[in-house]
PDB file of N, CA and C in Angstrom:
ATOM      1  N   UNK A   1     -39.270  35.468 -18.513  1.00  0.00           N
ATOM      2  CA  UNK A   1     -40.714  35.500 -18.354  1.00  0.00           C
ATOM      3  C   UNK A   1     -41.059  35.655 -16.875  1.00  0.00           C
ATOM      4  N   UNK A   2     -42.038  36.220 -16.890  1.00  0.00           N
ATOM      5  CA  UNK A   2     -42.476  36.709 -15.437  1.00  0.00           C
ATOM      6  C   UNK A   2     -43.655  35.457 -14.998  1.00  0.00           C
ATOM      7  N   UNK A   3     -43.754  35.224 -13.758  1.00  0.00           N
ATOM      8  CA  UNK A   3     -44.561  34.462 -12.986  1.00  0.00           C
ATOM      9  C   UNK A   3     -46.209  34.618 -13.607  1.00  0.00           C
ATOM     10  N   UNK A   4     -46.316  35.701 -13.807  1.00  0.00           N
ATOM     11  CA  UNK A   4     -47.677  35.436 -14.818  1.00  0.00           C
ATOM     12  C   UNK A   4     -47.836  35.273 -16.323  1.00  0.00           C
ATOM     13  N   UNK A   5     -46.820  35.645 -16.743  1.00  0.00           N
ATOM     14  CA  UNK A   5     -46.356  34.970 -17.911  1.00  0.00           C
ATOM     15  C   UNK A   5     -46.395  33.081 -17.985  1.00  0.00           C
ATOM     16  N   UNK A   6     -45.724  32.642 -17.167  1.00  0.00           N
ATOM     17  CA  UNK A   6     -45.580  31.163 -17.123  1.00  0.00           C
ATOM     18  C   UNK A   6     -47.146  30.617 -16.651  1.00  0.00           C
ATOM     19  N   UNK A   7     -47.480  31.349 -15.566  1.00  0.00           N
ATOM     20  CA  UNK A   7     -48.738  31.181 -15.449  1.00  0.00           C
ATOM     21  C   UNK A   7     -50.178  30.625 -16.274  1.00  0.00           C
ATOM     22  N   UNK A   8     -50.420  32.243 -17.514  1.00  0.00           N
ATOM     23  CA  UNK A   8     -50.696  32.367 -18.532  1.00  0.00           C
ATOM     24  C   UNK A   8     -50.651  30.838 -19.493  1.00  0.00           C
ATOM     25  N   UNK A   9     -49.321  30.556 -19.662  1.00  0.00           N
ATOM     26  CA  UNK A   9     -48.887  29.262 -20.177  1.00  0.00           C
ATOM     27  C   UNK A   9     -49.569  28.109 -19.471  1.00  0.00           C
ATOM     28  N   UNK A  10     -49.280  28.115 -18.396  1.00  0.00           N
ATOM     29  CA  UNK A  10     -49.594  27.264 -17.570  1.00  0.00           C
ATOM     30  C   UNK A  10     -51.168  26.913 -17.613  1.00  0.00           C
ATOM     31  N   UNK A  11     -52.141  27.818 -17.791  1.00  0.00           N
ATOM     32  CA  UNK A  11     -53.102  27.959 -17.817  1.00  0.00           C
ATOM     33  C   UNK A  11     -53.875  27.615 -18.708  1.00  0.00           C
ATOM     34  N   UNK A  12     -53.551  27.145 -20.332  1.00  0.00           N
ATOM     35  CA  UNK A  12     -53.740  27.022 -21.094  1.00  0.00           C
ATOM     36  C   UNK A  12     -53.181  25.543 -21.377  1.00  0.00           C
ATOM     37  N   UNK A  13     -52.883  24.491 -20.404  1.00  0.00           N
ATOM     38  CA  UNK A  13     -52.414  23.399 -20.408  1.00  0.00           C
ATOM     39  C   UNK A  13     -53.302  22.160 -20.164  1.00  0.00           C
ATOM     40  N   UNK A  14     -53.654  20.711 -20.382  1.00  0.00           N
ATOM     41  CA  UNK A  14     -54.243  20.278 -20.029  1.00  0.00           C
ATOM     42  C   UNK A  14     -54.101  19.287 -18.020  1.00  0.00           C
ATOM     43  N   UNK A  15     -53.014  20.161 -17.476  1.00  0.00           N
ATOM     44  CA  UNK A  15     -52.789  19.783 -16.214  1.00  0.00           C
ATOM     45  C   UNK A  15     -53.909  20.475 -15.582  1.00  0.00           C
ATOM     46  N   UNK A  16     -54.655  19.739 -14.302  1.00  0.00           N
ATOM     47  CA  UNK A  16     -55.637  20.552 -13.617  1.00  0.00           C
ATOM     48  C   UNK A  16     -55.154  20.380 -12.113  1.00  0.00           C
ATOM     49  N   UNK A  17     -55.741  21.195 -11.480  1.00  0.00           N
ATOM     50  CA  UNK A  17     -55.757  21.286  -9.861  1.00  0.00           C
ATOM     51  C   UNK A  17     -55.585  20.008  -8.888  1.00  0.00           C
ATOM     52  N   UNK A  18     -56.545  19.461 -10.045  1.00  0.00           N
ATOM     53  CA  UNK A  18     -56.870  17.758  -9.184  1.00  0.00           C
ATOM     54  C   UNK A  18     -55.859  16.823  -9.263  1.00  0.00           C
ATOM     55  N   UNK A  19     -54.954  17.300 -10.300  1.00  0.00           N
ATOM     56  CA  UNK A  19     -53.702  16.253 -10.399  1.00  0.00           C
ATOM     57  C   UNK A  19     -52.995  16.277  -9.716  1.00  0.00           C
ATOM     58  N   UNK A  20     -52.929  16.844  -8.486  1.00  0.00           N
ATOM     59  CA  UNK A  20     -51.442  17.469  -8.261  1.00  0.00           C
ATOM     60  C   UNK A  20     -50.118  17.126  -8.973  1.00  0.00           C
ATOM     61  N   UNK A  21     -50.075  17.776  -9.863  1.00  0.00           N
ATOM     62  CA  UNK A  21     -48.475  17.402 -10.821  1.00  0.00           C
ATOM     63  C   UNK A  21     -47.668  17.873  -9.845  1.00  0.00           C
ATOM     64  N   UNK A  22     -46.641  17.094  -9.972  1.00  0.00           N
ATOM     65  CA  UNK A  22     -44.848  17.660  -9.411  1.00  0.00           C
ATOM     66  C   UNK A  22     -44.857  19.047 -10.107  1.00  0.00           C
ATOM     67  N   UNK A  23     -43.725  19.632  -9.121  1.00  0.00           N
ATOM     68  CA  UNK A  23     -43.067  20.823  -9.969  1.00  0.00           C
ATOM     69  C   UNK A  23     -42.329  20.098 -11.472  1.00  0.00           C
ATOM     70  N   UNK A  24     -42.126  18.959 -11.889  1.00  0.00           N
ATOM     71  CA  UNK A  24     -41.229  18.515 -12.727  1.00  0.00           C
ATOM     72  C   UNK A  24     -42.270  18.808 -13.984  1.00  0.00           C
ATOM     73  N   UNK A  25     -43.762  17.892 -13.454  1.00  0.00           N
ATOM     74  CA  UNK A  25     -44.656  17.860 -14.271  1.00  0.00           C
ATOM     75  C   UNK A  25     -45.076  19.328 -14.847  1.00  0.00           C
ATOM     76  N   UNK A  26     -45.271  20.362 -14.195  1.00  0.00           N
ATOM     77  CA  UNK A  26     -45.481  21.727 -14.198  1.00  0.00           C
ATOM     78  C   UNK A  26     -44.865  21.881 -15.186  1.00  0.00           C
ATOM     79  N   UNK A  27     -43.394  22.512 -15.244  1.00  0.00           N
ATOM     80  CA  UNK A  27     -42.427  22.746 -15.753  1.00  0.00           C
ATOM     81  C   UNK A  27     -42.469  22.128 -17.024  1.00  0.00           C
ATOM     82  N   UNK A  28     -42.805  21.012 -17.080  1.00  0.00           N
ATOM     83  CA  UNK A  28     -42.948  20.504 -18.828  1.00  0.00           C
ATOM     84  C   UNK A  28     -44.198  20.782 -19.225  1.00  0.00           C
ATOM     85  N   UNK A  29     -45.002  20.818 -18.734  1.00  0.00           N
ATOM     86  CA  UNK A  29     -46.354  21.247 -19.281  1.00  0.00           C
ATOM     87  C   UNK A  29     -46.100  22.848 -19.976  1.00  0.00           C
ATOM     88  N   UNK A  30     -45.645  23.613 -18.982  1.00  0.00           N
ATOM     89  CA  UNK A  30     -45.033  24.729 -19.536  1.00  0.00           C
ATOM     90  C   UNK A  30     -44.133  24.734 -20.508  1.00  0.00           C
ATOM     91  N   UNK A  31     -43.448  24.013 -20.825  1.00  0.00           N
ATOM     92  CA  UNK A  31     -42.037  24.375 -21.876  1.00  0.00           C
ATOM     93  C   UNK A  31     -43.054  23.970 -22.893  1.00  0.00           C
ATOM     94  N   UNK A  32     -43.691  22.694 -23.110  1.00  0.00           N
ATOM     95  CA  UNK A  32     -44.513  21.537 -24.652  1.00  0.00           C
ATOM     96  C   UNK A  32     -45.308  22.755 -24.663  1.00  0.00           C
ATOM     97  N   UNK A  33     -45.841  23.134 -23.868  1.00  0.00           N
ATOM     98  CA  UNK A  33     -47.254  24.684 -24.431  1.00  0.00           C
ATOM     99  C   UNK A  33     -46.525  25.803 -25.221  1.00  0.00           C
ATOM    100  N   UNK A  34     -45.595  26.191 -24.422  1.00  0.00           N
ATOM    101  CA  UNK A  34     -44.382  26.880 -25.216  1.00  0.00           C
ATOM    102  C   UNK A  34     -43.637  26.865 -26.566  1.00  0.00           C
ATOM    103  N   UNK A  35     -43.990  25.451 -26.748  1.00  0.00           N
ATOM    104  CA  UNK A  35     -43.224  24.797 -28.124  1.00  0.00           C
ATOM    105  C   UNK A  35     -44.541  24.818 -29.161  1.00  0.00           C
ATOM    106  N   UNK A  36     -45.404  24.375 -28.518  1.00  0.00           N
ATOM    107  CA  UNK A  36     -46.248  24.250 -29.373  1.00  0.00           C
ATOM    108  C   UNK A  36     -46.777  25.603 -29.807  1.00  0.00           C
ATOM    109  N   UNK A  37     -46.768  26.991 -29.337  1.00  0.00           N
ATOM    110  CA  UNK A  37     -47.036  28.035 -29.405  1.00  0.00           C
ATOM    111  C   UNK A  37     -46.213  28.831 -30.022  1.00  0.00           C
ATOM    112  N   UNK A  38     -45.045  27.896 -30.294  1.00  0.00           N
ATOM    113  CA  UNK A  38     -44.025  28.446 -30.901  1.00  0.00           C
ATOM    114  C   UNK A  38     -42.798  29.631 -30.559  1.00  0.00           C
ATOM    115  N   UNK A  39     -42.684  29.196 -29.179  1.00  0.00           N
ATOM    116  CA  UNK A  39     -42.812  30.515 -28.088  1.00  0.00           C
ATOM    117  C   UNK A  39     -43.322  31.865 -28.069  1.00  0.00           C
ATOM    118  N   UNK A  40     -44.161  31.993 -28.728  1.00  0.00           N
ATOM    119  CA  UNK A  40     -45.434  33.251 -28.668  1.00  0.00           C
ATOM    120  C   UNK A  40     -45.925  33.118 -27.711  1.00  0.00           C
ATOM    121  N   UNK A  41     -45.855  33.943 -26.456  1.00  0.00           N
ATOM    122  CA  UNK A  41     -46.729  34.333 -24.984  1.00  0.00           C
ATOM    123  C   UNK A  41     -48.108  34.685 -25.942  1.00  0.00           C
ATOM    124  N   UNK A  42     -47.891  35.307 -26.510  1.00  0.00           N
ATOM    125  CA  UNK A  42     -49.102  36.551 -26.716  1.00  0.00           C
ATOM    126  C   UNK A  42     -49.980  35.061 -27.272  1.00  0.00           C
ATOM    127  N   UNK A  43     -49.533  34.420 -28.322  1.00  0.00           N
ATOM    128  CA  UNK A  43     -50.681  32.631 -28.327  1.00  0.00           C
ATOM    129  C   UNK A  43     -50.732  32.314 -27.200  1.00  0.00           C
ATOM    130  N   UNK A  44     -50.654  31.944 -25.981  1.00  0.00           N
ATOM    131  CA  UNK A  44     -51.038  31.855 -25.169  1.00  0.00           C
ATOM    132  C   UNK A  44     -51.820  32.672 -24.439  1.00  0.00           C
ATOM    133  N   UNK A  45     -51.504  33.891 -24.359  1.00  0.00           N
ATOM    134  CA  UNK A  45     -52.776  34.996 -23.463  1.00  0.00           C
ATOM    135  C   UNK A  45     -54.010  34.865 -24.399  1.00  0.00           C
ATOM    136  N   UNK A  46     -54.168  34.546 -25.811  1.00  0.00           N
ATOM    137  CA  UNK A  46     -55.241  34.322 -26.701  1.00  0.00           C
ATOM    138  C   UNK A  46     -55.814  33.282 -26.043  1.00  0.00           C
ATOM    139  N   UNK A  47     -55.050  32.589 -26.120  1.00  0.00           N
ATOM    140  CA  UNK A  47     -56.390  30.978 -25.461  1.00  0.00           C
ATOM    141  C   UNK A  47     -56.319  31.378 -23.869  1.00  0.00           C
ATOM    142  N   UNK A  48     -56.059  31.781 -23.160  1.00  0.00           N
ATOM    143  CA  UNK A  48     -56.527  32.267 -22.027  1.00  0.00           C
ATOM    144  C   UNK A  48     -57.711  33.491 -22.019  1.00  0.00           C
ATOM    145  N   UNK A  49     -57.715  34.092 -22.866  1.00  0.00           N
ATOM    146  CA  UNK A  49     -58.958  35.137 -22.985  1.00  0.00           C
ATOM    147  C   UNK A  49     -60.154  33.797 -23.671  1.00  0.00           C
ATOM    148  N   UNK A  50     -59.805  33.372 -24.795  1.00  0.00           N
ATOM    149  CA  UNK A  50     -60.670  32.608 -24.936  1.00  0.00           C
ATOM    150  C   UNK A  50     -61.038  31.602 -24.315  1.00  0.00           C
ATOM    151  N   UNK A  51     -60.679  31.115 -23.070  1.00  0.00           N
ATOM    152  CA  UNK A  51     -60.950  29.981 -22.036  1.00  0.00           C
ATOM    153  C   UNK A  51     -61.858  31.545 -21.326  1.00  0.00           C
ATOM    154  N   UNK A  52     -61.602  32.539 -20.799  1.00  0.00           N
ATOM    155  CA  UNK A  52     -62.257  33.177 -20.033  1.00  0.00           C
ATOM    156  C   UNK A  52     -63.796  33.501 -20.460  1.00  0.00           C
ATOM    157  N   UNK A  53     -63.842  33.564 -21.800  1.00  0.00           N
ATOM    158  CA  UNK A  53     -64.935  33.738 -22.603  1.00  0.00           C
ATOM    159  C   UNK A  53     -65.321  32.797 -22.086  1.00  0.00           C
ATOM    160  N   UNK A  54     -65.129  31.931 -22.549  1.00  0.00           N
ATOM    161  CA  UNK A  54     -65.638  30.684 -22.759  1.00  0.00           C
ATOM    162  C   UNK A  54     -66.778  30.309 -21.535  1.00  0.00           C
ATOM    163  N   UNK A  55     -65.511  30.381 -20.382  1.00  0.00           N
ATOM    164  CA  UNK A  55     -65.855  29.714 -19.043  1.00  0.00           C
ATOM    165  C   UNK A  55     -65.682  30.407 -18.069  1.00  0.00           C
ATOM    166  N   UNK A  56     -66.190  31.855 -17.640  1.00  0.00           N
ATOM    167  CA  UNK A  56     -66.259  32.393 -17.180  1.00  0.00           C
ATOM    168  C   UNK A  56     -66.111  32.108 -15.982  1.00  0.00           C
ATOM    169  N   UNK A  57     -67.002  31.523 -15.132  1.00  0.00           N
ATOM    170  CA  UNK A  57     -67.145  30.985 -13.965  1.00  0.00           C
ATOM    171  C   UNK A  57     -65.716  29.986 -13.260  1.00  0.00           C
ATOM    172  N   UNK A  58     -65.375  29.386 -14.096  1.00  0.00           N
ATOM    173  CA  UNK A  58     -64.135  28.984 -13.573  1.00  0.00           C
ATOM    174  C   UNK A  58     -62.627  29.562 -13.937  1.00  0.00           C
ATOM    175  N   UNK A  59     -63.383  30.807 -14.630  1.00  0.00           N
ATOM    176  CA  UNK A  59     -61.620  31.608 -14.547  1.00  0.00           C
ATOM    177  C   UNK A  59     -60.496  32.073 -13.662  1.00  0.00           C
ATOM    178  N   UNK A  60     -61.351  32.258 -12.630  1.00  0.00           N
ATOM    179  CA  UNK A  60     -60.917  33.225 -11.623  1.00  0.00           C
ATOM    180  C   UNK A  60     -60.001  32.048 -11.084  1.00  0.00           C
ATOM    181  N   UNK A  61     -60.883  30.766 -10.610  1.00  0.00           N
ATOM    182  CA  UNK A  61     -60.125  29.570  -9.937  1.00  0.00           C
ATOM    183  C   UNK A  61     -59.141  29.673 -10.400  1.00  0.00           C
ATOM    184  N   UNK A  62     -59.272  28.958 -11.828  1.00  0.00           N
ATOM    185  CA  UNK A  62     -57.993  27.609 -12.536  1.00  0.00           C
ATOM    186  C   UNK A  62     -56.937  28.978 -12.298  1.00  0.00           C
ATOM    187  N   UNK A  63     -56.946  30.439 -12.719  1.00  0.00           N
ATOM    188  CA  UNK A  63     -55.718  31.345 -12.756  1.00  0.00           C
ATOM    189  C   UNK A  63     -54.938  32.006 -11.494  1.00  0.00           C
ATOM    190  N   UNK A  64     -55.997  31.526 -10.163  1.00  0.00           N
ATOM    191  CA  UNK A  64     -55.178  31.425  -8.897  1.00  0.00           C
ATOM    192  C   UNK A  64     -54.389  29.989  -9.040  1.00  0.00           C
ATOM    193  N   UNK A  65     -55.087  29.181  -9.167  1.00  0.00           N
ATOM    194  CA  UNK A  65     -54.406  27.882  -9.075  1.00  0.00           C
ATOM    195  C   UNK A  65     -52.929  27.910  -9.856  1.00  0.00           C
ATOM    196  N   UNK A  66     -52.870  28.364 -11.249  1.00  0.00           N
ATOM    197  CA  UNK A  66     -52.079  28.289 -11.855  1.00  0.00           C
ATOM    198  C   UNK A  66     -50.915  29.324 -11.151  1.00  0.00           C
ATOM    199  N   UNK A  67     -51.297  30.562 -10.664  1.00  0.00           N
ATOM    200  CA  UNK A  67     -49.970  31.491 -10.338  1.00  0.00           C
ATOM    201  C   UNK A  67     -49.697  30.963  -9.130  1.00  0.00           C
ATOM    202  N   UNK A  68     -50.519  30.510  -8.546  1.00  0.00           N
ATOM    203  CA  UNK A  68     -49.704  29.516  -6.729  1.00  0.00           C
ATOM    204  C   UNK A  68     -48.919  28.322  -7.301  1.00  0.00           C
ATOM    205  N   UNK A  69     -49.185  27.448  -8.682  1.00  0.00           N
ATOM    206  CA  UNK A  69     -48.732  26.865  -9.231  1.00  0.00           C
ATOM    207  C   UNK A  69     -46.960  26.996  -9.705  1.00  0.00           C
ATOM    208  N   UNK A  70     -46.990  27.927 -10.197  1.00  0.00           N
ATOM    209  CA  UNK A  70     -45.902  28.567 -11.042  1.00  0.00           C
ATOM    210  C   UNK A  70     -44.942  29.110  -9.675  1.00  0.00           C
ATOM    211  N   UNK A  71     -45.705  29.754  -8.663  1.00  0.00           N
ATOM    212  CA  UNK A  71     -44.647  30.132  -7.635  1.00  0.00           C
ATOM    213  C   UNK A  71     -44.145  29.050  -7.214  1.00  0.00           C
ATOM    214  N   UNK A  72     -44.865  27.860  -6.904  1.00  0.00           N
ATOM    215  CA  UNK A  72     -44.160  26.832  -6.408  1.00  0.00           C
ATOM    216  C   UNK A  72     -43.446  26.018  -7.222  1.00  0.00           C
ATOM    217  N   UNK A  73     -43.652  25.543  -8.277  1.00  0.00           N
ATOM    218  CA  UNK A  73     -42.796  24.970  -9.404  1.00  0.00           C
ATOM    219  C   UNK A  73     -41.403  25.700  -9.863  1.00  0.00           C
ATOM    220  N   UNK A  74     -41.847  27.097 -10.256  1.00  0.00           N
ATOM    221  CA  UNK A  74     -40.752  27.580 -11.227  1.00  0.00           C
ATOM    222  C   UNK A  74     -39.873  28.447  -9.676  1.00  0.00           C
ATOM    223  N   UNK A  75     -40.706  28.870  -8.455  1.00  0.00           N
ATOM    224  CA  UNK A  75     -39.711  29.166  -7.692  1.00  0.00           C
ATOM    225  C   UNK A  75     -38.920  31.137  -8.297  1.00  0.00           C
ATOM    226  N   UNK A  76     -39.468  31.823  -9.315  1.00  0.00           N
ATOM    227  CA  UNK A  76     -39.124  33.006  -9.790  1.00  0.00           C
ATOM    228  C   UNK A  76     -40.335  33.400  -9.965  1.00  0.00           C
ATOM    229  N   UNK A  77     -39.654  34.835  -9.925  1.00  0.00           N
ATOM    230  CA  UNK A  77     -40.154  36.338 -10.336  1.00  0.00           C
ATOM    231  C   UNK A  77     -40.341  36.765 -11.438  1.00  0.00           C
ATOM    232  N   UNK A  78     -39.004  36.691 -11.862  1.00  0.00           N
ATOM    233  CA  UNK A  78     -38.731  36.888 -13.791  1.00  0.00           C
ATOM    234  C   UNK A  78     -37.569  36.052 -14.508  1.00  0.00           C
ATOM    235  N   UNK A  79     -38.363  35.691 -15.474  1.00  0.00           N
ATOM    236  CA  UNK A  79     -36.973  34.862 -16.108  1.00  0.00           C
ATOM    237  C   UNK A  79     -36.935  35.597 -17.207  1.00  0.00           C
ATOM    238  N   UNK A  80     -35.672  35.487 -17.863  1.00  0.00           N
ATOM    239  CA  UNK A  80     -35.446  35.939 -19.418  1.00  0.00           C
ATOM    240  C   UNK A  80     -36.042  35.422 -20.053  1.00  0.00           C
ATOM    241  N   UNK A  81     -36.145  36.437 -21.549  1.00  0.00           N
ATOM    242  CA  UNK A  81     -37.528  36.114 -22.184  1.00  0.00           C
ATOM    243  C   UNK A  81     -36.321  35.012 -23.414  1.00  0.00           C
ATOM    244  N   UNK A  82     -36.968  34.325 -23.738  1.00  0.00           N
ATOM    245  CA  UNK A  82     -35.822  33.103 -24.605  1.00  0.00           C
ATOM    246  C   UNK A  82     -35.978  33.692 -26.017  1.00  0.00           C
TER     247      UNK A  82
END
């Protein structure tokens, strides 16, 4: 998975900006979203379009936050897709 891929995931999590989670915390927030999605990315880019609907105004934020997120946590470019 690629950095906006995890992102994506990431994005659709109930971790926010204000928490500062560890990279540890990150990283599991990502895998449980993953599980619970059944590892379907594409369920995840769904509730990310539908958060954008939704909440327009804070899209742009939370999905910088999340890919500065993911660079610093996951530390990659691309991972294999599982």
């Amino acid at each position: 998975m690629s950095n906006t891929d995890l992102a994506q995931v990431l994005f659709t999590t109930r971790l926010q900006a204000s928490d500062r989670a560890t990279d540890e915390q990150v990283r599991t927030a990502i895998t449980e979203r993953l599980r619970a999605c059944h590892g379907d990315r594409r369920a995840c880019a769904a509730l990310v379009a539908q958060e954008a609907g939704d909440h327009p105004e804070t899209y742009a934020p939370r999905m910088r936050w999340a890919l500065a997120t993911v660079a610093r946590a996951c530390g990659v470019t691309r991972l294999a897709a599982a």
